[in-house]
Structures are given as structure tokens and as C-alpha cells.
N, C-alpha and C. Protein backbone atom coordinates (compact mmCIF):
# COMPACT_ATOMS: atom_id res chain seq x y z
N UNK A 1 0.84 -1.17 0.00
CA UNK A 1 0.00 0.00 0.00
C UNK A 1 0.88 1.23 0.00
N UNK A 2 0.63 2.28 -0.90
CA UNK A 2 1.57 3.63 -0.59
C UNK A 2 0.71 4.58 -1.18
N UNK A 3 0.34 5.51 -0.24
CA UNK A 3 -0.17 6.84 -0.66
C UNK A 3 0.82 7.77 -0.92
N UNK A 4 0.32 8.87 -1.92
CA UNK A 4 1.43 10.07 -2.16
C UNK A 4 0.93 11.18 -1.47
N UNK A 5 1.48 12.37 -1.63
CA UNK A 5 1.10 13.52 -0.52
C UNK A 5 -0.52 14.01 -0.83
N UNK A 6 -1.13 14.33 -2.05
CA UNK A 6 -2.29 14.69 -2.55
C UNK A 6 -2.86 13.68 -1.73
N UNK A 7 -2.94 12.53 -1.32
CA UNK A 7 -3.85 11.72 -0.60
C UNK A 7 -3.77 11.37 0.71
N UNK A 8 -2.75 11.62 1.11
CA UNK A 8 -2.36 11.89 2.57
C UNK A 8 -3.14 12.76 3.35
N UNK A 9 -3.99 13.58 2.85
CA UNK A 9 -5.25 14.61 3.74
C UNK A 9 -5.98 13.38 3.72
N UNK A 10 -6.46 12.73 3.05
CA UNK A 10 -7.84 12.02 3.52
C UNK A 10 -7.72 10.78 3.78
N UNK A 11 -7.05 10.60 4.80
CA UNK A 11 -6.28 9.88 6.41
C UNK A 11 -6.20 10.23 7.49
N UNK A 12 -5.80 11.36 7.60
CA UNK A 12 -5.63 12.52 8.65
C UNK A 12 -6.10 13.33 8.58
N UNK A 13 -7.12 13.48 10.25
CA UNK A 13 -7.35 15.11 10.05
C UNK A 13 -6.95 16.51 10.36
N UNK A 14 -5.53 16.32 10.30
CA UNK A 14 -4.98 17.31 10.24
C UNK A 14 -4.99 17.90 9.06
N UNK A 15 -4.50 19.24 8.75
CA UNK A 15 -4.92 20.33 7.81
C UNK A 15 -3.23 21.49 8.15
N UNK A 16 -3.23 22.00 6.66
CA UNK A 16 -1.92 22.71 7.41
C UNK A 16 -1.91 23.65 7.79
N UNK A 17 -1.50 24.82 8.47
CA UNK A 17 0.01 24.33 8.83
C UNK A 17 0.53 22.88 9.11
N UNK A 18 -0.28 21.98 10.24
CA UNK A 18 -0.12 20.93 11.22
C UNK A 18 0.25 19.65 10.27
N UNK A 19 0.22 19.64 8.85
CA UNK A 19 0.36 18.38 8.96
C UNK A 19 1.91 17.92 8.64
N UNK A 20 2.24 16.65 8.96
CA UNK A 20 3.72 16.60 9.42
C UNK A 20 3.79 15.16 9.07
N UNK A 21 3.07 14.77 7.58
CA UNK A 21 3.54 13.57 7.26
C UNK A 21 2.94 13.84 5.84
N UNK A 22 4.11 13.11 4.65
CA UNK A 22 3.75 13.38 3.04
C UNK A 22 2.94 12.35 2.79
N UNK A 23 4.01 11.13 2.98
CA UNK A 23 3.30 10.17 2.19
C UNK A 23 3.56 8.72 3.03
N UNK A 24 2.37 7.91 3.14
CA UNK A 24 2.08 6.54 3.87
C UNK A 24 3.04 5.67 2.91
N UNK A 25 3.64 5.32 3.68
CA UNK A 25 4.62 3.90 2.46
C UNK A 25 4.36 2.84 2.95
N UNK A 26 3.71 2.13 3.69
CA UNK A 26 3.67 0.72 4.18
C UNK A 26 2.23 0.46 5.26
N UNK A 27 1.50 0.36 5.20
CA UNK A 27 0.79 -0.24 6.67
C UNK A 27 0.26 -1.35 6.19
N UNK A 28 0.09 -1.92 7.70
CA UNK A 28 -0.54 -3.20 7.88
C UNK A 28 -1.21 -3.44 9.47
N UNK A 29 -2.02 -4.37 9.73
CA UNK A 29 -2.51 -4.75 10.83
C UNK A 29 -1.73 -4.04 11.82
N UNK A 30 -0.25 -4.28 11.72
CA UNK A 30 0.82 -4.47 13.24
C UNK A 30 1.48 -3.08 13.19
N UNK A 31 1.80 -2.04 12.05
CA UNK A 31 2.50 -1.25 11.73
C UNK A 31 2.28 -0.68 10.64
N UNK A 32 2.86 0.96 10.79
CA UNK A 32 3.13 1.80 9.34
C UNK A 32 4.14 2.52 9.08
N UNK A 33 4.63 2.87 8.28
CA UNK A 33 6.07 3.55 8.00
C UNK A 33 5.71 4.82 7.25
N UNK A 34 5.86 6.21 7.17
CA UNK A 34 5.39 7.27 6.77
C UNK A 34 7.22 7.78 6.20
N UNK A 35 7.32 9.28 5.14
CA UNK A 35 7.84 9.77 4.86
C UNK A 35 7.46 11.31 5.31
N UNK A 36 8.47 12.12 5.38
CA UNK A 36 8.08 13.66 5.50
C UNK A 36 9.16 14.26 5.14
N UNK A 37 9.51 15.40 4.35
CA UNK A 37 10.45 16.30 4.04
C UNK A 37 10.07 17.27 4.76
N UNK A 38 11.12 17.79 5.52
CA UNK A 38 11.71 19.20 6.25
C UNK A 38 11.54 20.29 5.56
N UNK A 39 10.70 20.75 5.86
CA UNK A 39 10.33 22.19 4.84
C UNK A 39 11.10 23.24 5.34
N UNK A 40 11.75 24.37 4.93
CA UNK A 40 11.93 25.52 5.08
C UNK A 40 10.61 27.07 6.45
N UNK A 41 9.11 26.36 5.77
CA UNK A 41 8.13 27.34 6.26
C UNK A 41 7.12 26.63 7.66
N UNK A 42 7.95 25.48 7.45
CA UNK A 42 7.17 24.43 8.46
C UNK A 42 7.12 25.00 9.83
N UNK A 43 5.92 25.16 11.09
CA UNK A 43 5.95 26.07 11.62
C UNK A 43 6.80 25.89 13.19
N UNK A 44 7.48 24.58 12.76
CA UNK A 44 8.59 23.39 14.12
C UNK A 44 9.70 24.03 13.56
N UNK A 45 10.05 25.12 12.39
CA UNK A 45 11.26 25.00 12.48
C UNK A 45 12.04 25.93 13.43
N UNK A 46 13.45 25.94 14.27
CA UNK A 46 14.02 26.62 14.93
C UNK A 46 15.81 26.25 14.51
N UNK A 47 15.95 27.52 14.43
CA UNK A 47 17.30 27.68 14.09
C UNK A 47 17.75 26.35 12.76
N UNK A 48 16.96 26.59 12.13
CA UNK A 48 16.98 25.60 10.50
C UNK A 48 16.75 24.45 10.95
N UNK A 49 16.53 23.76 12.12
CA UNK A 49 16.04 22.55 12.79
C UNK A 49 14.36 22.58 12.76
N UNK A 50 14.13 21.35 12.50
CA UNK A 50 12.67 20.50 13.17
C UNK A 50 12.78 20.06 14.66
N UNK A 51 11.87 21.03 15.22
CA UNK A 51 11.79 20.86 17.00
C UNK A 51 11.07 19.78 17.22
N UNK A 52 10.95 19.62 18.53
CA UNK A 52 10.99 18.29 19.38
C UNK A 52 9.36 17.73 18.55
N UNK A 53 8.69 18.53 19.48
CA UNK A 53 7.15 18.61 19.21
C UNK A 53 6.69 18.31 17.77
N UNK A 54 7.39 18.89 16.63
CA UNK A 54 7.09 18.24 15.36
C UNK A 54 7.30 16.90 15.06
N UNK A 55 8.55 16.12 15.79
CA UNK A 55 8.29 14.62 15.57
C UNK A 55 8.01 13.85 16.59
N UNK A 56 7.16 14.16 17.63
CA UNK A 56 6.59 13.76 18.23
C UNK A 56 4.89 13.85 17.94
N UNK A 57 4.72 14.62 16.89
CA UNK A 57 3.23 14.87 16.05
C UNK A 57 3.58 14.12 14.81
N UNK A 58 4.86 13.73 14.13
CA UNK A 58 4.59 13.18 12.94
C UNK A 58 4.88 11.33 13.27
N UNK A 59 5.12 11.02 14.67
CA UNK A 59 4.48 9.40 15.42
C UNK A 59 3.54 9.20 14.93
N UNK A 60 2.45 10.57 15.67
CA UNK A 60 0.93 10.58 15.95
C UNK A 60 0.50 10.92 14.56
N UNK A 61 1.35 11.23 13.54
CA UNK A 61 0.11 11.13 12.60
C UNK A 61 0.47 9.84 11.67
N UNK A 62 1.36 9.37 11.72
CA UNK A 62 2.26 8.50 11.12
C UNK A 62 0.85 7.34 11.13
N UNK A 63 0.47 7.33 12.80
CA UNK A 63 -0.79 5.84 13.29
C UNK A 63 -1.64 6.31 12.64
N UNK A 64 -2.38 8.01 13.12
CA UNK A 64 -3.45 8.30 12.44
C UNK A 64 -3.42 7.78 10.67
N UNK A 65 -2.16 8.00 10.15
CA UNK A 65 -2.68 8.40 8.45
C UNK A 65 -2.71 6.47 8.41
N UNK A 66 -2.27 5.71 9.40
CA UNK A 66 -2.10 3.90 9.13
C UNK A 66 -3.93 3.59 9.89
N UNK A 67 -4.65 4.24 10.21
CA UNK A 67 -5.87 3.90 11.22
C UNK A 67 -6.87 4.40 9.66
N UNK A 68 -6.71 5.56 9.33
CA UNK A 68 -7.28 6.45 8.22
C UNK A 68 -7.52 5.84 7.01
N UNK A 69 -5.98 5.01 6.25
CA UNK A 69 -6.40 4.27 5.70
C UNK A 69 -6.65 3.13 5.74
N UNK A 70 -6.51 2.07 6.69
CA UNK A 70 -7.70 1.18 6.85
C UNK A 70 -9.40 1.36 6.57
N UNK A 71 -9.40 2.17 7.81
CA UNK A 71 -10.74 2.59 7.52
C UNK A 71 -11.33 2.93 6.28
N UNK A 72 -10.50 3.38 5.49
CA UNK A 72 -10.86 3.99 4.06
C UNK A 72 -11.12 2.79 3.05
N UNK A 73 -10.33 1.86 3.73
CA UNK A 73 -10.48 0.23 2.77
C UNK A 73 -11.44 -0.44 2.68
N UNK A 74 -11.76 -0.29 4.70
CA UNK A 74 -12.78 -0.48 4.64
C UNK A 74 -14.30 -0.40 4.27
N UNK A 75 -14.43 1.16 3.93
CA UNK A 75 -15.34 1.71 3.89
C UNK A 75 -16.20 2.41 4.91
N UNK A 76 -15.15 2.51 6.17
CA UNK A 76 -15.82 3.32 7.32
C UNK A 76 -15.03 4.09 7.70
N UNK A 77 -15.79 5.08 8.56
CA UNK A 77 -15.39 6.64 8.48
C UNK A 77 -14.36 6.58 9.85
N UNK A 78 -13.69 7.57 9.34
CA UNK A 78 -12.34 7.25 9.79
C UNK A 78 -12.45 8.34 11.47
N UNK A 79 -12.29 7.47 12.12
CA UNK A 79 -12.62 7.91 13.94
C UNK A 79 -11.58 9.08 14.17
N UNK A 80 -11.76 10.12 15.14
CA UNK A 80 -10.54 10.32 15.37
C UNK A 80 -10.10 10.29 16.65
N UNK A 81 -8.29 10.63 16.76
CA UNK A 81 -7.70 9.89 17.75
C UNK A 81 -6.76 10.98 18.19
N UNK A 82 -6.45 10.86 19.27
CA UNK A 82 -5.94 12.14 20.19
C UNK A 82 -4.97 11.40 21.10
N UNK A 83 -3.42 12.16 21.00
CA UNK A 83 -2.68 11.56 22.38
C UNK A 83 -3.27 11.59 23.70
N UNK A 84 -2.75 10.53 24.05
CA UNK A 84 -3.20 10.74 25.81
C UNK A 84 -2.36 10.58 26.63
N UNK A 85 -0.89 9.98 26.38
CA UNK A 85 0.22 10.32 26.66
C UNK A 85 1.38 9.64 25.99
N UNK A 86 2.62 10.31 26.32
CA UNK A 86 3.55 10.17 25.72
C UNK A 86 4.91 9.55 26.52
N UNK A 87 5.38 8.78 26.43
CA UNK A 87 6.50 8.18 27.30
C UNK A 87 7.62 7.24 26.51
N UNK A 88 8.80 7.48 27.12
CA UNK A 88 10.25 7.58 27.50
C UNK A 88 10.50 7.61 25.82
N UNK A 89 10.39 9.01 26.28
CA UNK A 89 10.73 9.46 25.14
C UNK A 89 12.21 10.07 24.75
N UNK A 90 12.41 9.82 23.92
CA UNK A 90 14.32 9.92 23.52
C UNK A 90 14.49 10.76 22.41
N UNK A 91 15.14 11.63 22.39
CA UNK A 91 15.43 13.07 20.73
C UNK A 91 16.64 12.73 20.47
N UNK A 92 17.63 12.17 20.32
CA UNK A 92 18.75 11.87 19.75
C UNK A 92 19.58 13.05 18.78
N UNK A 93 19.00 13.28 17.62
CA UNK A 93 19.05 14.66 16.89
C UNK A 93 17.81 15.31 15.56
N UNK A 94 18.20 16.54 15.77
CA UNK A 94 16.74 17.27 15.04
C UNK A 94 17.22 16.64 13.53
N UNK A 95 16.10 16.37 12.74
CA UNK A 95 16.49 16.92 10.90
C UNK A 95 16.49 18.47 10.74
N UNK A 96 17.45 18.67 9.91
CA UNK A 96 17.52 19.76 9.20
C UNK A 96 16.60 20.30 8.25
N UNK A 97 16.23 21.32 7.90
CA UNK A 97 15.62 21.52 6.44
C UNK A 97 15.90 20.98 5.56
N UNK A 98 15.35 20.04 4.68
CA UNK A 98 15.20 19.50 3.14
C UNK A 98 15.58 18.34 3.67
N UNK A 99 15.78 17.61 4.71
CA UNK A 99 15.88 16.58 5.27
C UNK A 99 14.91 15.28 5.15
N UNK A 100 14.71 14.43 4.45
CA UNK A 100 13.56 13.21 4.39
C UNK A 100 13.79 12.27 6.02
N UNK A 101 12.56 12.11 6.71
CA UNK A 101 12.72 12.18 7.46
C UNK A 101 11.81 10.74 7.40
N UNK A 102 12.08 8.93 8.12
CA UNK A 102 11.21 8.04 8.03
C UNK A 102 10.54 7.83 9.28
N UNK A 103 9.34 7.32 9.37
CA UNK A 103 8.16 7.34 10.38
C UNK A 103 8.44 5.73 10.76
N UNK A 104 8.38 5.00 11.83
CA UNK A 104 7.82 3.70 11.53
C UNK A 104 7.20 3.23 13.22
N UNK A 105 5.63 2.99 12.76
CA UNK A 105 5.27 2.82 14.35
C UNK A 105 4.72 1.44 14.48
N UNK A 106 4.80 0.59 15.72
CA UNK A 106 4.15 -0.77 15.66
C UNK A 106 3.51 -0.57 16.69
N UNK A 107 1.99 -1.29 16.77
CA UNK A 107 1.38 -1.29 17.64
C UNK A 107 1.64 -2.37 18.93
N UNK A 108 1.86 -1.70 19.69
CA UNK A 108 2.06 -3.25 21.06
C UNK A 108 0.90 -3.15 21.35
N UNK A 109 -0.47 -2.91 21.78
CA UNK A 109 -1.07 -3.22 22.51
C UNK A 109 -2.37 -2.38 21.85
N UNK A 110 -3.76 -3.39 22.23
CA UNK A 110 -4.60 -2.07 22.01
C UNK A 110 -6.03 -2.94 22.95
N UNK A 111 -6.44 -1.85 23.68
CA UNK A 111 -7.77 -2.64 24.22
C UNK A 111 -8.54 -1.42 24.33
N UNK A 112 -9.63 -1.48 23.75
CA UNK A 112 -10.95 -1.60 23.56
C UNK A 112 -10.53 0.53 22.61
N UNK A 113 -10.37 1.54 23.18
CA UNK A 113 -10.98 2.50 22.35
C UNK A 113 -9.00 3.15 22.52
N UNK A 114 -8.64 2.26 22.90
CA UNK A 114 -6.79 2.81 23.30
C UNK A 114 -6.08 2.01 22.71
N UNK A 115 -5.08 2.74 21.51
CA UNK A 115 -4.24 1.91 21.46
C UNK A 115 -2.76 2.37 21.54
N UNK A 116 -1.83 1.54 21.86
CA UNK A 116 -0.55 2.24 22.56
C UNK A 116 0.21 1.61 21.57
N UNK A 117 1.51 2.48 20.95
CA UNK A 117 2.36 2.47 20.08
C UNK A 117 3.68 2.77 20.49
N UNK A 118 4.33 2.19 19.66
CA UNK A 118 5.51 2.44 19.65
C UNK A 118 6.22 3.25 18.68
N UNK A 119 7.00 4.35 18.41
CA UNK A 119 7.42 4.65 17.08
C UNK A 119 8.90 5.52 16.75
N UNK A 120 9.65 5.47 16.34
CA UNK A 120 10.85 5.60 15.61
C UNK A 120 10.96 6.36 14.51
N UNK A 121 11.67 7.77 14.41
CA UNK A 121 11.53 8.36 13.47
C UNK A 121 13.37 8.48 13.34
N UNK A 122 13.56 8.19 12.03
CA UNK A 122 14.73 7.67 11.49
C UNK A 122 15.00 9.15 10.13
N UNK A 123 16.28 9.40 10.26
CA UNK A 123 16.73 10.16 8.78
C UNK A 123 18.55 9.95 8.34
N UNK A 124 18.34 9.49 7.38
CA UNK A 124 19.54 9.32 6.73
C UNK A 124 20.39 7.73 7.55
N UNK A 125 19.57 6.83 7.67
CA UNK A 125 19.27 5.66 8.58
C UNK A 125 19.94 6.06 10.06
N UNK A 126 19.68 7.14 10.78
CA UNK A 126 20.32 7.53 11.64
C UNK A 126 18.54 7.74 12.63
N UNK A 127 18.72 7.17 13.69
CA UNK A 127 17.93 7.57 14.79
C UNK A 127 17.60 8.90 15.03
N UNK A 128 16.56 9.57 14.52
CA UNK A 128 16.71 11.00 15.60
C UNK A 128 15.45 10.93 16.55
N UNK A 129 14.32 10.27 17.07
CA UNK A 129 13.89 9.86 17.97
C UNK A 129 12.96 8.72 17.76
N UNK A 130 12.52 8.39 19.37
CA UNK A 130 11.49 7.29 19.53
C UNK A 130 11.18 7.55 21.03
N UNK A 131 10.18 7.11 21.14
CA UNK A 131 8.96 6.95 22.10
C UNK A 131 7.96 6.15 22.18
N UNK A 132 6.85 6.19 23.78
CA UNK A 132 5.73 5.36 23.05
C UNK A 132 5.02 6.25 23.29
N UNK A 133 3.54 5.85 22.67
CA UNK A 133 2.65 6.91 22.70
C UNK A 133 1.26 6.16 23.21
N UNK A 134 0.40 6.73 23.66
CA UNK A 134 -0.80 6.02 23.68
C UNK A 134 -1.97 7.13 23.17
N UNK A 135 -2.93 6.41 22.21
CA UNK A 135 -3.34 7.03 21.71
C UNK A 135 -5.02 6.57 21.66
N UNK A 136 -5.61 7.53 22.02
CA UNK A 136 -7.60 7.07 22.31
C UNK A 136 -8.06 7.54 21.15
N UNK A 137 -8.73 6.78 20.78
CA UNK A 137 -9.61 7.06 19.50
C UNK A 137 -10.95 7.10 20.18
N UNK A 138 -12.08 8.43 19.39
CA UNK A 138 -12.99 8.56 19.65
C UNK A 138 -14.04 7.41 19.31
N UNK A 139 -15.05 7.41 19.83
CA UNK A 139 -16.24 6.85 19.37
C UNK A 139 -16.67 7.39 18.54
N UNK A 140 -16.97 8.81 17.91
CA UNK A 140 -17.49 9.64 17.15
C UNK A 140 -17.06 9.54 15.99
N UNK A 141 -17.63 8.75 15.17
CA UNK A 141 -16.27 9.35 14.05
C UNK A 141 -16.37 10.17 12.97
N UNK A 142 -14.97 10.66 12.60
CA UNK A 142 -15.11 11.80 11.39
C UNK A 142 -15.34 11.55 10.39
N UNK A 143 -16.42 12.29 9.08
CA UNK A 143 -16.43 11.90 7.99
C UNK A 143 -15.89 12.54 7.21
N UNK A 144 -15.02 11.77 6.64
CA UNK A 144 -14.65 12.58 5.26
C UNK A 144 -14.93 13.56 4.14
């Protein structure tokens, strides 16, 4: 499965400025792997760096845009899902501008409207962080 950036909105409902992932390259049941280039106008950048908080939102959208399109396969409307916390979390180093930056999250665990992840954001096969995240998805869900 691989989406390109034009289809990457209707996965996520994020909208930009916020969104902080191009294109879905892989999901499945257990995991998804996302791409993102380091923009210049992106609104994480500091001192030509991508700050903390931006890849700690492109985890969370990394699951969202892997939850989004399922649902989309499925044919049901895609829920949405909100951190609820974030732990041991590690920054190793920022990407730079024009930097391709890889997503890859696996799910350890999920019961009933929570599911908790794991995820790794990699550039130039170099670590620049990981964490886990846990993440609640609404009952409500959004329609496209």
C-alpha cells in the first residue's frame, strides 16, 4: 500500500500548517512507515532545525494516516484519535531543512478505544527519535 502527498489529507485530520507527514509507504494490521520532508516554512522549524514537538506529532500522525487508511479500505469513516500520553521518550538529533525524514510505528497493545504504540523516526538511517505513545480514538467518528 503507498499513498502520495495529494492523498495523505484524507487519512488525517490534520490540515496545514499541522500536517507533518507526506506520504504513507507501508501499513498493515501491526504497523506503518510514513515519509516527511523538512520544509523551510514548516511552523517546528528553529534555528533551520525541526523541533521536538514536530516529531513527536509526525508518530501521531504517522498511526493516524495507518488507522485512516484502513478505515478507508474499509469503507468506514475514519474515527478520530488524540494523544493521551507520551513516554520515555528519547530526541537523539533534530532533521535539518530538506531533510527526508522516516516514520515507523508498531502497535504493542490495544484494548478496547486505546491503542498504545511504539514509534521511531529515522533520517539518513540515523535515529533521531522514539517513544511510546498512547493514543484514544474517539467513538465519534469523522467523515470525510
Amino acid at each position: 500500500m503507498k499513498a502520495h502527498k495529494p492523498d495523505i489529507l484524507q487519512f488525517i485530520p490534520q490540515r496545514s500548517p499541522f500536517v507533518m507527514v507526506d506520504q504513507l509507504l507501508h501499513t498493515d494490521e501491526h504497523s506503518a512507515r510514513s515519509i516527511f520532508q523538512v520544509r523551510p516554512e514548516n511552523i517546528f522549524i528553529e534555528d533551520g532545525e525541526l523541533a521536538e514537538p514536530a516529531l513527536i506529532e509526525n508518530i501521531a500522525q504517522t498511526a493516524a494516516a495507518r488507522i485512516g487508511y484502513i478505515c478507508q479500505q474499509e469503507k468506514r469513516p475514519v474515527p478520530p484519535g488524540y494523544i493521551g500520553a507520551v513516554q520515555n521518550l528519547e530526541i537523539m538529533a533534530l532533521p535539518k531543512i530538506n531533510d527526508k525524514i522516516e516514520t515507523e510505528i508498531s502497535i504493542k497493545n490495544q484494548i478496547f478505544d486505546v491503542t498504545i504504540i511504539s514509534g521511531t523516526v529515522q533520517c539518513k538511517g540515523i535515529i533521531m527519535a522514539r517513544c511510546d505513545m498512547k493514543i484514544f480514538i474517539s467513538n465519534h467518528p469523522k467523515n470525510l
